[in-house]
Protein backbone atom coordinates (compact mmCIF):
# COMPACT_ATOMS: atom_id res chain seq x y z
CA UNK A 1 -62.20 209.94 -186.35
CA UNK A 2 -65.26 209.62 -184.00
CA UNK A 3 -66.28 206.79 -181.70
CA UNK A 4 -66.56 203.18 -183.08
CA UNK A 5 -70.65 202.14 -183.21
CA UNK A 6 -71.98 201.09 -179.98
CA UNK A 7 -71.00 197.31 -179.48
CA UNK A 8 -74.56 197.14 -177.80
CA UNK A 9 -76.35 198.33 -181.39
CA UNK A 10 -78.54 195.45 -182.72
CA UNK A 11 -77.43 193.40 -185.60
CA UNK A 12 -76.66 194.63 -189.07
CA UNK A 13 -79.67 192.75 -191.04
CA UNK A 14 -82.69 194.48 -189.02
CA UNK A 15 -83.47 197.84 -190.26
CA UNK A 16 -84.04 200.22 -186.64
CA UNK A 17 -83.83 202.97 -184.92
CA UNK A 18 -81.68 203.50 -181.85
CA UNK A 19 -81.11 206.55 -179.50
CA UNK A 20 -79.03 207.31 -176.76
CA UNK A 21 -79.55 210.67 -174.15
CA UNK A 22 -80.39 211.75 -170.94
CA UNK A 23 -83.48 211.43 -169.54
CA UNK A 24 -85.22 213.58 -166.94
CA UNK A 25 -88.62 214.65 -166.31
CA UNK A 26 -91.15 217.06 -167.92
CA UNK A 27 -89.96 217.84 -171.33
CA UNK A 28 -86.44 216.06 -170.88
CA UNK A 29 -87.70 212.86 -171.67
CA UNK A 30 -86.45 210.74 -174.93
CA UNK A 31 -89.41 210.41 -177.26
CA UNK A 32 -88.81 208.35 -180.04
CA UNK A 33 -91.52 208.57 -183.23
CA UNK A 34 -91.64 206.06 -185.78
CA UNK A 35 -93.83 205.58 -189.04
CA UNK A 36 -94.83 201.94 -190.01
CA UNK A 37 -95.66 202.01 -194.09
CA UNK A 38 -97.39 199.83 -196.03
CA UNK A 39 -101.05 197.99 -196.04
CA UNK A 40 -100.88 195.33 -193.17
CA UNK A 41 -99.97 195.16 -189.46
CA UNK A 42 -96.31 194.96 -188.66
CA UNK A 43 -94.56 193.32 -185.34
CA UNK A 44 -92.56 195.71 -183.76
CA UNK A 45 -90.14 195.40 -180.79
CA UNK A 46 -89.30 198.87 -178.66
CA UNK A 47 -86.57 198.54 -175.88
CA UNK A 48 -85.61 201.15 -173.10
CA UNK A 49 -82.50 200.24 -171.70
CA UNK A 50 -80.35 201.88 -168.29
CA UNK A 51 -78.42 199.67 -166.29
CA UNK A 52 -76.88 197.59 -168.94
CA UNK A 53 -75.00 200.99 -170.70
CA UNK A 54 -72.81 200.66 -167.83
CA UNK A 55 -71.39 197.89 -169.54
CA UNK A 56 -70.17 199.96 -172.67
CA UNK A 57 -68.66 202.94 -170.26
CA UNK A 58 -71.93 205.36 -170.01
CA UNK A 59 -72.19 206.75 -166.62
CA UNK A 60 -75.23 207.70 -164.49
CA UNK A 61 -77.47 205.19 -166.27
CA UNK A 62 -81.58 205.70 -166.22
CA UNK A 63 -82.82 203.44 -163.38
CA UNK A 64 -85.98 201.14 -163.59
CA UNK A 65 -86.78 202.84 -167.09
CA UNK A 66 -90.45 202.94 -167.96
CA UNK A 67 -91.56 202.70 -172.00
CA UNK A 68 -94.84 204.38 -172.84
CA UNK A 69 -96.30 203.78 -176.52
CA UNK A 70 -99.07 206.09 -178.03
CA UNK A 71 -100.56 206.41 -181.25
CA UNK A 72 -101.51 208.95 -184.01
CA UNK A 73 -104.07 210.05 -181.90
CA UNK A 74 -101.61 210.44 -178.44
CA UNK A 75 -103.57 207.63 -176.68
CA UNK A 76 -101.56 205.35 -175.12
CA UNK A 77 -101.75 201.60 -176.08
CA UNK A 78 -99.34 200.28 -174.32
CA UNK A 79 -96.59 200.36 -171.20
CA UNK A 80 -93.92 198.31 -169.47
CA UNK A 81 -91.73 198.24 -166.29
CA UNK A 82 -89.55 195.41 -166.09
CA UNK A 83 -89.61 193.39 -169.41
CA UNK A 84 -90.08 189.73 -168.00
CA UNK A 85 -93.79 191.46 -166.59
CA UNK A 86 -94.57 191.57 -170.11
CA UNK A 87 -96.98 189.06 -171.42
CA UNK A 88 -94.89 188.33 -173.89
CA UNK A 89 -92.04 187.83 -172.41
CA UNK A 90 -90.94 184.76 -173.99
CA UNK A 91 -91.13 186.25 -177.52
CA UNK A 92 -89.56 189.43 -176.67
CA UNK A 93 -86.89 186.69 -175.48
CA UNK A 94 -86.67 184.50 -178.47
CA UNK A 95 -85.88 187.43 -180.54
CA UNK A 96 -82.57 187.69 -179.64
CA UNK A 97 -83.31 191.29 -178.68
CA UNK A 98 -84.06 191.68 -175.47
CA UNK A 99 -82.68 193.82 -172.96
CA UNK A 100 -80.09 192.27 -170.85
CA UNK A 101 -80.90 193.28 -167.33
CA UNK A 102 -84.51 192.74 -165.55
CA UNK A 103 -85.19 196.18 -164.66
CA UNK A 104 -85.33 197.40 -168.75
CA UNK A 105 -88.36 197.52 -170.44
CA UNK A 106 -89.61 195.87 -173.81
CA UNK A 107 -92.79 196.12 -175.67
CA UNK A 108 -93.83 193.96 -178.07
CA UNK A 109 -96.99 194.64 -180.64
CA UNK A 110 -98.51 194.27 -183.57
CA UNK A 111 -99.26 197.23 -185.24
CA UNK A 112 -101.15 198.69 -188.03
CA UNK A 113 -99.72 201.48 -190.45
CA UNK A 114 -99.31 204.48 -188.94
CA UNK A 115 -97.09 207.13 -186.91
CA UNK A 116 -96.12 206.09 -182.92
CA UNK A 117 -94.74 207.63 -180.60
CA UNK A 118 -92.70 206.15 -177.85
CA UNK A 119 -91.58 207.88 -174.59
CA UNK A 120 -88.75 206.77 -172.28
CA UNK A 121 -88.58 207.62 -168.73
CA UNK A 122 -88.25 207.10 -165.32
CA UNK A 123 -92.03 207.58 -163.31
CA UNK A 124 -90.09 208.81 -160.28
CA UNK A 125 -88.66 211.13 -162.23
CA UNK A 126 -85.28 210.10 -161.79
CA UNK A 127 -82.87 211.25 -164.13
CA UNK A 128 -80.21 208.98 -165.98
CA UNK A 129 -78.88 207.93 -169.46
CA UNK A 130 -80.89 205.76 -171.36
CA UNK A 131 -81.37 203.79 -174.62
CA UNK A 132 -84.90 204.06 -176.87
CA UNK A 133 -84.63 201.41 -179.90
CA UNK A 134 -87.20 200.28 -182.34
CA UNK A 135 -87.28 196.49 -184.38
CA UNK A 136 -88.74 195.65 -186.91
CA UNK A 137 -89.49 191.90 -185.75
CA UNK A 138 -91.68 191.09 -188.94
CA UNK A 139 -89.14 191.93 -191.48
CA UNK A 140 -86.19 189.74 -189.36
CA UNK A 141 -88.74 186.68 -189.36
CA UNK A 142 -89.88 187.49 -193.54
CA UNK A 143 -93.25 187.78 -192.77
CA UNK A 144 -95.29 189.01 -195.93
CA UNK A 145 -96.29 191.94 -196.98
CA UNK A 146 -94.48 195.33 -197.74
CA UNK A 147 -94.26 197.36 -194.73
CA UNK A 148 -91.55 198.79 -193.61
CA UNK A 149 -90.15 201.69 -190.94
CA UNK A 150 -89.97 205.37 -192.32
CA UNK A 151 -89.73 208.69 -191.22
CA UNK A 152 -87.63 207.79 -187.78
CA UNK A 153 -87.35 210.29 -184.68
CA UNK A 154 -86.11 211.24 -181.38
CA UNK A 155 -86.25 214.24 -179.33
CA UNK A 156 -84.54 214.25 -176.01
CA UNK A 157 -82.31 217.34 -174.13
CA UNK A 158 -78.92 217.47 -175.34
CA UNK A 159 -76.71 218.52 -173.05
CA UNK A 160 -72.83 220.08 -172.67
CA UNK A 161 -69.43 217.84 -173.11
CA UNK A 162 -70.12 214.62 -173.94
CA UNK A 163 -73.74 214.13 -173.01
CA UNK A 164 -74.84 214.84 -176.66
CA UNK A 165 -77.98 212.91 -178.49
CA UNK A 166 -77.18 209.88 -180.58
CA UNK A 167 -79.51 208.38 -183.04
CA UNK A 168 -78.35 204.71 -184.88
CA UNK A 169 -79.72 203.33 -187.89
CA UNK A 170 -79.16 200.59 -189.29
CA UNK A 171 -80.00 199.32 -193.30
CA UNK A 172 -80.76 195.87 -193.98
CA UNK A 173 -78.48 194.47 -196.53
CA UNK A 174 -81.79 193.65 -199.07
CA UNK A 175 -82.88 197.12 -198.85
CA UNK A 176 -79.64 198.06 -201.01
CA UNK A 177 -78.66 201.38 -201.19
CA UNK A 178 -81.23 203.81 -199.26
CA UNK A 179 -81.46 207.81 -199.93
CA UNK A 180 -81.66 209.24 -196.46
CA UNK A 181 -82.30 212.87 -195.24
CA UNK A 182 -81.48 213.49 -191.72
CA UNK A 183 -82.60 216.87 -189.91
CA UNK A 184 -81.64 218.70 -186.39
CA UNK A 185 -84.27 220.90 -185.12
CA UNK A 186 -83.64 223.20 -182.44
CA UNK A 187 -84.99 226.76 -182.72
CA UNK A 188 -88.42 225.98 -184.19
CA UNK A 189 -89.36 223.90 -181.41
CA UNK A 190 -90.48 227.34 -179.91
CA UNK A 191 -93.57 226.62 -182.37
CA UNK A 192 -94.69 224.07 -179.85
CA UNK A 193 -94.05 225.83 -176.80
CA UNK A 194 -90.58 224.34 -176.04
CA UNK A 195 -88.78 227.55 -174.45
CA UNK A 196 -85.84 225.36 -173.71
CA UNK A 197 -84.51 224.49 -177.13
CA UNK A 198 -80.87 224.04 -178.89
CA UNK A 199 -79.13 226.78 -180.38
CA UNK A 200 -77.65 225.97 -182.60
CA UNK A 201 -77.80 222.00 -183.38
CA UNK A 202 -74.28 220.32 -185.21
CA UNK A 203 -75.10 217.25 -187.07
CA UNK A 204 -72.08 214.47 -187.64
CA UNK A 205 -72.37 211.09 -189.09
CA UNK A 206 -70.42 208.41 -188.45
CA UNK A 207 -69.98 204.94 -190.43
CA UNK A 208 -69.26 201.49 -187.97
CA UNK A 209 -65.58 201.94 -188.74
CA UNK A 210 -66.29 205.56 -186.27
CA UNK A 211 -65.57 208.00 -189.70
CA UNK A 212 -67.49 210.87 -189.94
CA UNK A 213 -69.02 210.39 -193.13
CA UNK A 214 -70.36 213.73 -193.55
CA UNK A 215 -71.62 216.88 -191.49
CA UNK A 216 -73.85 220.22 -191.40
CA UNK A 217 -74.66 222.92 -189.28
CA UNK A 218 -76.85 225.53 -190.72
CA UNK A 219 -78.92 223.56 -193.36
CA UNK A 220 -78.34 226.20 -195.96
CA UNK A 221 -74.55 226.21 -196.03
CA UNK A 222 -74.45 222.57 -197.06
CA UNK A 223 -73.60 221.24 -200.59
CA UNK A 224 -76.95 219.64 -201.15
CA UNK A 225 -79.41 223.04 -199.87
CA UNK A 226 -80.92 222.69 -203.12
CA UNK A 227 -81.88 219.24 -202.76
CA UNK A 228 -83.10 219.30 -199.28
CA UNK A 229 -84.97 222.18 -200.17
CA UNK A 230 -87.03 220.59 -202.89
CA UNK A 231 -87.89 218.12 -200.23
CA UNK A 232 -90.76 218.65 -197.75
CA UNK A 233 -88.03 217.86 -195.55
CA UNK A 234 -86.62 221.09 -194.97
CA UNK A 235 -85.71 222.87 -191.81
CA UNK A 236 -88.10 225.18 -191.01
CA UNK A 237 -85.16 227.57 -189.57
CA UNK A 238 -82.16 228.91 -191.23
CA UNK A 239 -79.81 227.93 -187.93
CA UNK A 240 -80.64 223.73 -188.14
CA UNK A 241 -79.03 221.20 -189.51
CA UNK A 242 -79.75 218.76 -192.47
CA UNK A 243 -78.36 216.74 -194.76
CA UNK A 244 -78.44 214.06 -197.47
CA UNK A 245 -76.85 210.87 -197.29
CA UNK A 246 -76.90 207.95 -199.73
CA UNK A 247 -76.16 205.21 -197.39
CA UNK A 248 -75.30 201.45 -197.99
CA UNK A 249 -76.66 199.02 -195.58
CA UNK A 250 -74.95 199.02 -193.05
CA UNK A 251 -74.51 200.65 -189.12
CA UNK A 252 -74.37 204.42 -188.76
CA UNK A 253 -74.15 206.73 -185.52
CA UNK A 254 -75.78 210.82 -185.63
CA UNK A 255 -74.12 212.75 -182.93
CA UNK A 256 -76.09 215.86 -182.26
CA UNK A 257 -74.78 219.14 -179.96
CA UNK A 258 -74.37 222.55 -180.29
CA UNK A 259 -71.67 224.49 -181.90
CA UNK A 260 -71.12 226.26 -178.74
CA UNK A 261 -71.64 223.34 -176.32
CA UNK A 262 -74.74 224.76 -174.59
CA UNK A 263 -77.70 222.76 -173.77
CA UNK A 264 -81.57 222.35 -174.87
CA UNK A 265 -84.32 220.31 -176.28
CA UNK A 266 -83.70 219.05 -179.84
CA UNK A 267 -84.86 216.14 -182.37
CA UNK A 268 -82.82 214.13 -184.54
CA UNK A 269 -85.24 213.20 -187.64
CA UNK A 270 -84.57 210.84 -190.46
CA UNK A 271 -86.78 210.53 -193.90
CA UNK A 272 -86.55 208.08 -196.70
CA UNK A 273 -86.42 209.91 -199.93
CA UNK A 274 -87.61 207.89 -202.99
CA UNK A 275 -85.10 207.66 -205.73
């Protein structure tokens, strides 16, 4: 039995993306990517939380955490310090998700399809435990249209004991049932430079009761390698971790370390697969 879901997780009817690590400086940053589908602009909400994961029992929080959004193109659009400076402030409020203490950050925008890439830090470089999570704002208020999060990231340091990477998700009851592949990279970050990358990443999935629901390391050693194989989804080394789920909606937790507890740069990645 693992960990119940975090009691700060957003509600169950808002599909998102939520993740939990250590941030630092340089390369030990949380970076959270996110793919907005469809044909029209979609309201998003991104939160970076610190001080208030004290509450739920995580030490050495991130102080004054800074969000930084880019695009496809890695220009940034947008940035906040201190989400009552933001000038929407009293939307981010209304929405019932905004962060509980001053010093967190919130953006707020409208944005066409497309990947983005948030980033999650401190500017002075202070480093801390902090929370990156992504709304979908349109879909909780029904506005029209048919667009919808995909293809869900994060890549932070995970390090030793308990200070591993956690990713939540959460399916909106509407969405029904939802085909999900999730994938650890470690090793072929060295393709973009990252010297400082995991092992040897261990994937486990937890439900909201805290049951693992399933687990992988080493992609090709699990039930489904076929499967995730015939998906462009596939690890591009033999020592990650991946793995299909067919989820109901619902709250889930991905816990991501190494078999041998060391530390290093990793991603947790999550993909829709069409039925």
């Amino acid at each position: 039995t693992g960990p119940p879901f975090d009691p700060a997780a957003p509600r169950p009817e808002l599909l998102n993306l939520s993740s939990r690590s250590l941030t630092s400086s340089g390369h030990r940053v949380v970076i959270a990517g996110f793919v907005v589908e469809g044909s029209e602009p979609a309201t998003m909400l991104v939160t970076g939380k610190g001080s208030s994961l004290g509450d739920f029992g995580v030490p050495n929080t991130l102080a004054d955490p800074t969000l930084i959004l880019y695009n496809s193109q890695g220009q940034e659009i947008a940035r906040n310090t201190g989400w009552l400076t933001h000038p929407d402030a009293d939307l981010i409020h209304d929405s019932g998700f905004a962060p509980s203490r001053e010093d967190e950050s919130a953006l707020l925008a409208t944005l066409a399809p497309g990947p983005y890439t948030a980033i999650l830090r401190n500017l002075g470089g202070l480093a801390g435990n902090g929370l990156v999570e992504v709304f979908d704002l349109g879909r909780l208020v029904g506005e029209s249209g048919h667009n919808r999060l995909a293809n869900l990231s994060v890549r932070s340091h995970v390090g030793t004991g308990a200070s591993v990477l956690i990713a939540g998700l959460v399916i909106e009851p509407e969405d029904g049932r939802q085909r999900i592949l999730v994938r650890a990279r470690g090793p072929s970050l060295l393709e973009a430079g990252l010297q400082d990358f995991l092992p040897d990443p261990h994937l486990r999935v937890f439900n909201q009761a805290g049951l693992v629901i399933h687990q992988n390391t080493r992609w090709r050693l699990d039930w489904d390698a076929d499967r995730i194989e015939a998906t462009p989804f596939a690890p591009a080394d033999d020592a990650e971790a991946a793995l299909i789920l067919e989820l109901d909606p619902g709250q889930y937790t991905i816990h991501l370390r190494d078999t041998q507890n060391r530390s290093g740069i990793a991603t947790i990645e999550l993909f829709r697969l069409e039925e």
